[in-house]
C-alpha atoms as a PDB file:
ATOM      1  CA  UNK A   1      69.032  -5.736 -17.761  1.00  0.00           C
ATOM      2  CA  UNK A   2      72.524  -5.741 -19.512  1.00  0.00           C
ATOM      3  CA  UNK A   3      72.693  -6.346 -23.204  1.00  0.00           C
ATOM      4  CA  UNK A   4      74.750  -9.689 -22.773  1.00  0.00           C
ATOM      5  CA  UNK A   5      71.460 -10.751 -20.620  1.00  0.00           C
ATOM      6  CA  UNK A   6      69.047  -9.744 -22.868  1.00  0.00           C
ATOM      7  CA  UNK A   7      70.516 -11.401 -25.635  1.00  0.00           C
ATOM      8  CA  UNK A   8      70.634 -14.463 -23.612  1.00  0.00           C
ATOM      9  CA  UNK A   9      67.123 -14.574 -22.619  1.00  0.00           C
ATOM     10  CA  UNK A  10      66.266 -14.341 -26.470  1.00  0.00           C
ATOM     11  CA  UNK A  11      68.124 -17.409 -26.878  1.00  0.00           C
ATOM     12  CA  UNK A  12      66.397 -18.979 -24.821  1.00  0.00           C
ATOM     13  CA  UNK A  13      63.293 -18.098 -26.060  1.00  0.00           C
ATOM     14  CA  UNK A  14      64.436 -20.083 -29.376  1.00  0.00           C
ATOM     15  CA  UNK A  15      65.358 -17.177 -31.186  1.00  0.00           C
ATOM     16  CA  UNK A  16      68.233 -17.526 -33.618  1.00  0.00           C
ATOM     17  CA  UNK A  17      71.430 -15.553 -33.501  1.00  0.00           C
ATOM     18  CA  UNK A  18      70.060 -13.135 -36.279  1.00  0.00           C
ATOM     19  CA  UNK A  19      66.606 -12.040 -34.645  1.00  0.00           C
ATOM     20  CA  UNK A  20      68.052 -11.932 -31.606  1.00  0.00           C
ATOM     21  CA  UNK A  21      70.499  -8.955 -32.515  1.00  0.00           C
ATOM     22  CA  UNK A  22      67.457  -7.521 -34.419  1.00  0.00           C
ATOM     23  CA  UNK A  23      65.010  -7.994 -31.543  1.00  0.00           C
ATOM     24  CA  UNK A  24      67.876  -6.825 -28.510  1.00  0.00           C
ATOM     25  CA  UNK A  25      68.688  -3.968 -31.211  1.00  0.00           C
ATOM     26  CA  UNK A  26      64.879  -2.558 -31.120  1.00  0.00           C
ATOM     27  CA  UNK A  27      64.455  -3.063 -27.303  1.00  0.00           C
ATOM     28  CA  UNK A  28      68.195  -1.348 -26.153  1.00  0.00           C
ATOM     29  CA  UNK A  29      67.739   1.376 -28.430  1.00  0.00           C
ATOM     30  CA  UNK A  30      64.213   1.909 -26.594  1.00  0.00           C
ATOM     31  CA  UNK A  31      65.955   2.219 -23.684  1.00  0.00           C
ATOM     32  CA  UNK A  32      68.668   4.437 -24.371  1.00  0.00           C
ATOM     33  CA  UNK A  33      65.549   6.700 -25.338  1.00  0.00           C
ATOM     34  CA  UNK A  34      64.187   6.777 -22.055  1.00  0.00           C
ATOM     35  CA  UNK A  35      60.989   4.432 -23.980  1.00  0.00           C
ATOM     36  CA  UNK A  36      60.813   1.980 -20.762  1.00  0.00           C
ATOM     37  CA  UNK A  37      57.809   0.485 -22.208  1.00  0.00           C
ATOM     38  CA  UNK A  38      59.420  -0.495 -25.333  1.00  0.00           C
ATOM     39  CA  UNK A  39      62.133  -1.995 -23.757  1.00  0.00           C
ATOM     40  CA  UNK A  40      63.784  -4.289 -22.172  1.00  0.00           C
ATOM     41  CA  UNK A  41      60.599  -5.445 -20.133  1.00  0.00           C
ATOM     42  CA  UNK A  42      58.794  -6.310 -23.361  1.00  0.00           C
ATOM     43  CA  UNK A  43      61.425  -9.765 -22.673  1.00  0.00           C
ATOM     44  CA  UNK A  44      59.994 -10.255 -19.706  1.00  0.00           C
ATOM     45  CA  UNK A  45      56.593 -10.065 -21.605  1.00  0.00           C
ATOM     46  CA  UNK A  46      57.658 -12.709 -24.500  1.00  0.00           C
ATOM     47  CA  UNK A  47      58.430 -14.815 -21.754  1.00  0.00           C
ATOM     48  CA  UNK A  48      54.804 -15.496 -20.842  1.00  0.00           C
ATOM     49  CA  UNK A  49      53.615 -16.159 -24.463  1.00  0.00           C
ATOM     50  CA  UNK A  50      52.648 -19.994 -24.551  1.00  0.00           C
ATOM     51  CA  UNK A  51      52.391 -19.709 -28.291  1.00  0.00           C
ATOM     52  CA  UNK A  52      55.437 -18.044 -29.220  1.00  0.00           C
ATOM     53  CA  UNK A  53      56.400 -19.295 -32.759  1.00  0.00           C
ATOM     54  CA  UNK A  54      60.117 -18.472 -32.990  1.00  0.00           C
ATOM     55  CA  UNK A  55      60.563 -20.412 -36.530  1.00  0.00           C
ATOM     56  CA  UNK A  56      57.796 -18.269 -37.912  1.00  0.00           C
ATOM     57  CA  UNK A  57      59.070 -16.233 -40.777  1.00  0.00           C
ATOM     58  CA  UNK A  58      57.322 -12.621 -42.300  1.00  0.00           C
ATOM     59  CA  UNK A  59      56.974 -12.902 -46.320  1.00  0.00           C
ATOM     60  CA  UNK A  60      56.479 -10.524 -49.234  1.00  0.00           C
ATOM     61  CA  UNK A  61      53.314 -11.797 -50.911  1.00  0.00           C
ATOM     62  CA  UNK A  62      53.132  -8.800 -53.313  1.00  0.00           C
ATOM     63  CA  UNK A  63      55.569  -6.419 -55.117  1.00  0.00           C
ATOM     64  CA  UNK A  64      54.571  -3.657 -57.209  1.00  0.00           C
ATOM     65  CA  UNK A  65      56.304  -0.849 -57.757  1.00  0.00           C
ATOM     66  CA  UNK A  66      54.163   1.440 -55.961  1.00  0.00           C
ATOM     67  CA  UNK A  67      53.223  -1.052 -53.644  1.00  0.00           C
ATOM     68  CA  UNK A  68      54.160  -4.015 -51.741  1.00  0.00           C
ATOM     69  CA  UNK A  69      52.016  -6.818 -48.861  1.00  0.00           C
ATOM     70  CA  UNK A  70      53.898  -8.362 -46.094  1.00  0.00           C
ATOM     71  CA  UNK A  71      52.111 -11.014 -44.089  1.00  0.00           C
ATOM     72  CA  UNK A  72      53.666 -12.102 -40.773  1.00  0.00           C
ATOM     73  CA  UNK A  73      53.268 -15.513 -40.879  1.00  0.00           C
ATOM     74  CA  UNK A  74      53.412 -16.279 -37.084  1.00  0.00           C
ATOM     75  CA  UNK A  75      56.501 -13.867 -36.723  1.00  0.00           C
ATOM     76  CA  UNK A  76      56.241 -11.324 -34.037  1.00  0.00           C
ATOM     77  CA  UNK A  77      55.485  -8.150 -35.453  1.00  0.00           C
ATOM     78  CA  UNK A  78      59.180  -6.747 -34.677  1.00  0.00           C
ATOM     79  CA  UNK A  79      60.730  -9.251 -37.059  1.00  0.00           C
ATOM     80  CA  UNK A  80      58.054  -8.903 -39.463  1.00  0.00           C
ATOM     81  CA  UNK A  81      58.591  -4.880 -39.753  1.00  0.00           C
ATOM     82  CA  UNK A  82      62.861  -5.784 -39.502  1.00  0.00           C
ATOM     83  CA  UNK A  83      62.136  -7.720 -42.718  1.00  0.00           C
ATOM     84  CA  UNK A  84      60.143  -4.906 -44.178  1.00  0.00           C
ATOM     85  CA  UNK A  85      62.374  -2.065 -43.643  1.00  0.00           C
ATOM     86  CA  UNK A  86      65.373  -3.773 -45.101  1.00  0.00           C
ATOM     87  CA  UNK A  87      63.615  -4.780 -47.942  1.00  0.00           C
ATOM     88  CA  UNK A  88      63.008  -0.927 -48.462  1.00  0.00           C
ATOM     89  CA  UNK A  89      66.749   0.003 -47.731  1.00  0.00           C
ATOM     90  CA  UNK A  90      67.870  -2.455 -50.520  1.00  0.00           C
ATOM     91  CA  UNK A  91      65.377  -1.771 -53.163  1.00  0.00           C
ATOM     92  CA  UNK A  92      64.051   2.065 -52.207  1.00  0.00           C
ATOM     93  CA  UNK A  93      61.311   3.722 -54.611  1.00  0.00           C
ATOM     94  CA  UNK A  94      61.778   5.363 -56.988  1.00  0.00           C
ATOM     95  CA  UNK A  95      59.496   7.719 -55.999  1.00  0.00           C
ATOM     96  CA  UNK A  96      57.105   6.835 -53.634  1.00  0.00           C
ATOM     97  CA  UNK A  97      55.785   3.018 -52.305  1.00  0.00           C
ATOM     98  CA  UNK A  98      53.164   1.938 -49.657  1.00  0.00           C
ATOM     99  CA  UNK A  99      53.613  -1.393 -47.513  1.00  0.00           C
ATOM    100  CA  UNK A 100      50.771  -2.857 -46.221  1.00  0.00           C
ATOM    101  CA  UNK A 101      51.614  -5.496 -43.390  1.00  0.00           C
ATOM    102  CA  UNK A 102      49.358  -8.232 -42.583  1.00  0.00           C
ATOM    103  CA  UNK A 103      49.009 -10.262 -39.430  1.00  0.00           C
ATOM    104  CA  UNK A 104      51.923  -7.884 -37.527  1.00  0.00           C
ATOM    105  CA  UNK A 105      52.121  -7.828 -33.894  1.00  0.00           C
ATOM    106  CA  UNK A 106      53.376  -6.778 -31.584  1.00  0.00           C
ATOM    107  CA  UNK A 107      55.330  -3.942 -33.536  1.00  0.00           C
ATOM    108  CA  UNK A 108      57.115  -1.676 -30.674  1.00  0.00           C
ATOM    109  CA  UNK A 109      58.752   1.722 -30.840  1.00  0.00           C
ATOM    110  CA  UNK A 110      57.561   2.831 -34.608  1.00  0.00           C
ATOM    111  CA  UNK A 111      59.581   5.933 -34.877  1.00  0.00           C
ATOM    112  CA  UNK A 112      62.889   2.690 -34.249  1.00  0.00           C
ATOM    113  CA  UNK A 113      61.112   1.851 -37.929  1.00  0.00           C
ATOM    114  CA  UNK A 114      61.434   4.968 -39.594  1.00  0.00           C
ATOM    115  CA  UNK A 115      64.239   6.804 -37.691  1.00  0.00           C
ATOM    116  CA  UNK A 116      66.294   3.699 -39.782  1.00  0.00           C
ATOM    117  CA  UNK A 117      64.583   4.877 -43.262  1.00  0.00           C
ATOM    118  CA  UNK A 118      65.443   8.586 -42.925  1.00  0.00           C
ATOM    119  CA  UNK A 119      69.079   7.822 -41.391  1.00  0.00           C
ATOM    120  CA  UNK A 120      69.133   5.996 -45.283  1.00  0.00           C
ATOM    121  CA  UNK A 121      67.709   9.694 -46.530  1.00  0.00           C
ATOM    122  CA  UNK A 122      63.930   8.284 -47.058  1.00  0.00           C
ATOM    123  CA  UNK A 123      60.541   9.456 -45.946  1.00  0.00           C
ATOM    124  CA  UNK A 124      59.244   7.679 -43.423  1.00  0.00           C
ATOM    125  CA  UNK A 125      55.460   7.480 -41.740  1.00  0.00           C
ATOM    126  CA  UNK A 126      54.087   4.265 -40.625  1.00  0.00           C
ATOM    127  CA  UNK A 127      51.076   3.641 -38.232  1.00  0.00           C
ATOM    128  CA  UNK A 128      50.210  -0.102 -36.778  1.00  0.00           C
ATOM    129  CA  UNK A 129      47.253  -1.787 -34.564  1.00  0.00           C
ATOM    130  CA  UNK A 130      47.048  -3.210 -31.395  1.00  0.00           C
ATOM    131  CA  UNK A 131      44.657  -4.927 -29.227  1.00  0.00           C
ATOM    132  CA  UNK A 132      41.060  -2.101 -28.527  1.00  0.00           C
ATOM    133  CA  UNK A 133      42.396  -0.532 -25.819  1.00  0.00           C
ATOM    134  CA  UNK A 134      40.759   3.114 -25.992  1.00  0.00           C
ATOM    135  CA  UNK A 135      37.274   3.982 -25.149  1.00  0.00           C
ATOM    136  CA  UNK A 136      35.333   7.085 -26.153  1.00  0.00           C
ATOM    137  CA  UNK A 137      36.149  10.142 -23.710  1.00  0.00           C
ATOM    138  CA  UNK A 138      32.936   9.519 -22.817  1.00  0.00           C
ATOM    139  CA  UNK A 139      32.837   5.793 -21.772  1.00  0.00           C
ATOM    140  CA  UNK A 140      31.326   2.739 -23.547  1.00  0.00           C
ATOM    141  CA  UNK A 141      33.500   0.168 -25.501  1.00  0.00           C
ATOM    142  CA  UNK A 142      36.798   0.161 -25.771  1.00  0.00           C
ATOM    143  CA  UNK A 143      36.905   0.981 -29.839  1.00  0.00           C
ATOM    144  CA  UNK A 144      40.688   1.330 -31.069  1.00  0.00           C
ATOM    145  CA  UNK A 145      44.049   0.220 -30.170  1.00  0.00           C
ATOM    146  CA  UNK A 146      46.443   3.217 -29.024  1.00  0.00           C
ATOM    147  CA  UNK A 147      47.684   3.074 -32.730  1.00  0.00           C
ATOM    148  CA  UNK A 148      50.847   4.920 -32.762  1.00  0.00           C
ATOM    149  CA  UNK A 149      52.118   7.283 -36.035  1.00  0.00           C
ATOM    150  CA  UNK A 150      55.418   7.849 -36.484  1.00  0.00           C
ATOM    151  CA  UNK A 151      56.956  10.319 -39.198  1.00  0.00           C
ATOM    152  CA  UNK A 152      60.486  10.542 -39.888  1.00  0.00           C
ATOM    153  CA  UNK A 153      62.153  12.970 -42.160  1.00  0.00           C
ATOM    154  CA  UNK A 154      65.752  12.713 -43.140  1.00  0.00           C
ATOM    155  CA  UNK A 155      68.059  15.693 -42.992  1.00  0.00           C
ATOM    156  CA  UNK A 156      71.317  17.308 -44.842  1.00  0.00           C
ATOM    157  CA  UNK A 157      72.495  17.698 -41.155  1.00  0.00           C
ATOM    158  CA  UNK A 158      73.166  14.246 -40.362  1.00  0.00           C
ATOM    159  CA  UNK A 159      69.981  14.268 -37.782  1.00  0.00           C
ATOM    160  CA  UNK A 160      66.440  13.230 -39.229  1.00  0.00           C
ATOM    161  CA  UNK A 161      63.301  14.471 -37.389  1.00  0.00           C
ATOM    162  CA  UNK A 162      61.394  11.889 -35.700  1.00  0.00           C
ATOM    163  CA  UNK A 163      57.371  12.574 -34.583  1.00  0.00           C
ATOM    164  CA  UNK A 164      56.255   9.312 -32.866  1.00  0.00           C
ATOM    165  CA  UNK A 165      52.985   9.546 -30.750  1.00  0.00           C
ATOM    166  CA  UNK A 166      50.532   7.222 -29.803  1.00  0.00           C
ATOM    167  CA  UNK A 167      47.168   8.217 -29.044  1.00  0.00           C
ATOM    168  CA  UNK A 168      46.825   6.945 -25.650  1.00  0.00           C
ATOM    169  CA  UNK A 169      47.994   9.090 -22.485  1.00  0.00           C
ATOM    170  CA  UNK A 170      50.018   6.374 -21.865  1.00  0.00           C
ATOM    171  CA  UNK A 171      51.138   3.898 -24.020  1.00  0.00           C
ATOM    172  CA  UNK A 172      50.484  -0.240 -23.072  1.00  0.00           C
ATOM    173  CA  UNK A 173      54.037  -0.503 -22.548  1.00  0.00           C
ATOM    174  CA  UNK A 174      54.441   1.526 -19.744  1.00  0.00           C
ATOM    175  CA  UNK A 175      51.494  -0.482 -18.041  1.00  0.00           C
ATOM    176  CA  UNK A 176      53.303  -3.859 -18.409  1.00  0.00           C
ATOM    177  CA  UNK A 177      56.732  -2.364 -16.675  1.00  0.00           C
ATOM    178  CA  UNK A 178      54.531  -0.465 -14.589  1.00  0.00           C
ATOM    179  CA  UNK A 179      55.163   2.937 -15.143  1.00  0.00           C
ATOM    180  CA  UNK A 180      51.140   3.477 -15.469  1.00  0.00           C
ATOM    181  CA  UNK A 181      48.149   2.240 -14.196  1.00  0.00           C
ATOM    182  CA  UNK A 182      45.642   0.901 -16.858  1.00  0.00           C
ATOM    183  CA  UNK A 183      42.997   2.801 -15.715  1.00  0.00           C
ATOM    184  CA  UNK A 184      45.145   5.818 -17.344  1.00  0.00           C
ATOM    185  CA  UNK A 185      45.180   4.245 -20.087  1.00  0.00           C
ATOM    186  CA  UNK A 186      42.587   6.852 -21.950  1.00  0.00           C
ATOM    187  CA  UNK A 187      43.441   8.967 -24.935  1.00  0.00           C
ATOM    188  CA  UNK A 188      45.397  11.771 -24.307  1.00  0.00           C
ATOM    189  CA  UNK A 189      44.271  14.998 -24.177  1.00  0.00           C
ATOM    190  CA  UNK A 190      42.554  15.440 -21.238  1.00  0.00           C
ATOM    191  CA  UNK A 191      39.473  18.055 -22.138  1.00  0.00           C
ATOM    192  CA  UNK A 192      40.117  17.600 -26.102  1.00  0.00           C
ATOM    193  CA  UNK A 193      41.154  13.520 -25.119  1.00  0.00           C
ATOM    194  CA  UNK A 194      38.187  13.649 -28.742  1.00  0.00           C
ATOM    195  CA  UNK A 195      41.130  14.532 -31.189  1.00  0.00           C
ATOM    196  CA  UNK A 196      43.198  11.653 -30.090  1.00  0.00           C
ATOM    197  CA  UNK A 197      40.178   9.755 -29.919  1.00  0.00           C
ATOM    198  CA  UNK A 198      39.542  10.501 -33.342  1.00  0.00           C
ATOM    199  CA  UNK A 199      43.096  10.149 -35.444  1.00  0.00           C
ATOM    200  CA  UNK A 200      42.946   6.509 -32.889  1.00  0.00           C
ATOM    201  CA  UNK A 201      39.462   5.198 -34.801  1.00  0.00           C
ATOM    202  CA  UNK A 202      40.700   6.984 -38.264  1.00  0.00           C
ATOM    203  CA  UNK A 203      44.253   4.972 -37.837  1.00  0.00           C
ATOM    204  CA  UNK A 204      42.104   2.190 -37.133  1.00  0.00           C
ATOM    205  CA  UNK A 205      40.480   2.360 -39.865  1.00  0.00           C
ATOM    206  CA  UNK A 206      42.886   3.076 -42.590  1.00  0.00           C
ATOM    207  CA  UNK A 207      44.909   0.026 -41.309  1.00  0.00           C
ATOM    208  CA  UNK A 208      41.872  -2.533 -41.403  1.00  0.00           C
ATOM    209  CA  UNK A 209      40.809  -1.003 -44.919  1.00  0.00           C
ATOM    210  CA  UNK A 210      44.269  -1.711 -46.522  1.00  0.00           C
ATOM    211  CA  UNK A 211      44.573  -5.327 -44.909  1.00  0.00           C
ATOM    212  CA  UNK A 212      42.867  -7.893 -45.971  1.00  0.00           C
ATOM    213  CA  UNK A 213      43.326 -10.716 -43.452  1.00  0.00           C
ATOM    214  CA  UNK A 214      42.392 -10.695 -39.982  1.00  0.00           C
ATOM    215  CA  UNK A 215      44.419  -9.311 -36.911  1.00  0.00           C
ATOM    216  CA  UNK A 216      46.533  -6.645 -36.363  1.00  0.00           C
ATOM    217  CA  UNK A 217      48.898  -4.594 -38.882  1.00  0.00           C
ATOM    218  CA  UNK A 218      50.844  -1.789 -40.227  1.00  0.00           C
ATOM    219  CA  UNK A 219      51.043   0.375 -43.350  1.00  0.00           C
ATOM    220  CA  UNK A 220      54.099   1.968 -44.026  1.00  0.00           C
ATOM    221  CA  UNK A 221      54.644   5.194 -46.793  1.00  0.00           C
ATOM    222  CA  UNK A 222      58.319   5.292 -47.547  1.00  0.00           C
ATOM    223  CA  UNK A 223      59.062   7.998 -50.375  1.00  0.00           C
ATOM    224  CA  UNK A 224      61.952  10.015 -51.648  1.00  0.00           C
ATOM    225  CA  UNK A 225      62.320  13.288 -50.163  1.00  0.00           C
ATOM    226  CA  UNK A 226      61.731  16.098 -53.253  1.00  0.00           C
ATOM    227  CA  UNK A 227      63.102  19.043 -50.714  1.00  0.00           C
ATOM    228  CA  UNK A 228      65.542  19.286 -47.209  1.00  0.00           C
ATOM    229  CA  UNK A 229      62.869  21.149 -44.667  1.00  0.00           C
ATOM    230  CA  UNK A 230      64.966  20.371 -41.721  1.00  0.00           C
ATOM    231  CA  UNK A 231      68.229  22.479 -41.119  1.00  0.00           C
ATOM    232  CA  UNK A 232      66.001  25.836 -41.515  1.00  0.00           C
ATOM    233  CA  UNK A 233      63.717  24.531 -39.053  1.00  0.00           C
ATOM    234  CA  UNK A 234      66.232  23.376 -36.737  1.00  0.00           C
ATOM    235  CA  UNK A 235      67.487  26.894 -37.249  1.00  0.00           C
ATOM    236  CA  UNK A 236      63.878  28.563 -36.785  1.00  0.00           C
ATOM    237  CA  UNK A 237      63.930  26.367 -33.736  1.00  0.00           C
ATOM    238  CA  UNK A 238      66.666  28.090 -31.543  1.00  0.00           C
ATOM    239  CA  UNK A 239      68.123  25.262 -29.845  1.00  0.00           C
ATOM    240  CA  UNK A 240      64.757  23.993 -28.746  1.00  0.00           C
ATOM    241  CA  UNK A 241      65.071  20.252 -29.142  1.00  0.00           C
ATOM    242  CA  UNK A 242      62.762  18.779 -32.208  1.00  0.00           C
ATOM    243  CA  UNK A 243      61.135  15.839 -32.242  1.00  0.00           C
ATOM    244  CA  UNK A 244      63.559  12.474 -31.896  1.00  0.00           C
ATOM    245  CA  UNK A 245      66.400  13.951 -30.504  1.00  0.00           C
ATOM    246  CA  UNK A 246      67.851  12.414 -27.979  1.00  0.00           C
ATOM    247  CA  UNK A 247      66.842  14.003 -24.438  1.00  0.00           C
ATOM    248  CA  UNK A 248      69.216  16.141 -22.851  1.00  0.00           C
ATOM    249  CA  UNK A 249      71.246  15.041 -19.601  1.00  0.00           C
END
């Protein structure tokens, strides 16, 4: 799907001009990342909401300076977390701050989220919920969502690393474009698929604990780096490419 396409189809969601650059923004960069599932296809996806509220609007219910509450108000979770992380960009901490987002979904590629905070030289890690979509290794209920993390640290070298995992084998995304079945849909791991399973229920967890209204959301630590880690281990690293670089030809 071109760009001129994509931001057409936006429109014609009912998008306005200014969340459809931010939403086209989030899903082209997936692509150009080689994150299918993140991308372009999640159009196709909005397209088959019936109750797609495109006039909804994310708020800031709380400000502290240590800590902050979004709720999404009806706002897809992409716009609610666009809101968020300029609202960081133009007021940083002064130290250190924790956002707790309320009623935020669906939130896409997280390390998009944070890759934009440490590009600004901030500290970056942010988790979010989805729909229970992992089971125990060993079978029963499905428990947790895939509940991605994503950690961004900002470098002196111009290039921030970016760790951005989920905790499924594969991630939902790549079942809707149908890059996976959704039987593979497990945590990943294979034989030790139990640590994934368990930093899945702990994310869980932590994000349910911090929210207090119902449905999904994301918590977001952006700080002010007190050191520059990367360049010597980009230097440790030989050439072998870190964590949110892009992939090689």
């Amino acid at each position: 799907m071109r760009p001129d396409e994509a931001r057409s189809r936006l429109a014609r969601l009912g998008f306005g001009a200014e969340d459809v650059d931010s939403l086209a923004a989030h899903f082209l960069e997936a692509e150009a990342r080689g994150q299918l599932g993140h991308g372009v296809s999640r159009i196709e996806w909005l397209e088959t909401w019936t109750e797609l509220n495109t006039a909804a609007r994310p708020s800031r219910i709380e400000a502290e300076p240590g800590y902050e509450r979004w709720d999404g108000g009806g706002a897809l979770g992409y716009l609610t977390l666009e809101a968020v992380v300029r609202a960081q960009l133009d007021d940083p901490p002064a130290r250190a701050r924790l956002v707790v987002c309320s009623r935020t979904f669906p939130t896409g590629s997280l390390g998009y989220w944070v890759r934009r905070l440490a590009d600004a030289g901030l500290v970056g890690v942010l988790t979010a919920t989805s729909p229970r979509r992992l089971a125990h290794p060993e079978g029963g209920e499905q428990l947790a969502g895939t509940n991605p993390l994503a950690i961004a640290i900002p470098s002196s070298d111009g290039a921030p690393v970016v760790s951005d995992v989920s905790m499924g084998a594969v991630t939902y995304g790549a079942v809707l474009a149908g890059h996976a079945r959704p039987e593979e849909l497990v945590p990943f791991g294979g034989p030790l698929a139990h640590k994934a399973f368990a930093l899945a229920v702990g994310l869980q967890l932590l994000v349910d604990a911090l929210n207090p209204e119902d449905g999904y959301g994301a918590v977001l630590l952006v700080a002010r780096p007190e050191a520059d880690p990367v360049p010597s281990l980009r230097a440790l690293a030989g050439g072998v490419r870190l964590p949110g670089s892009r992939a090689r030809p």
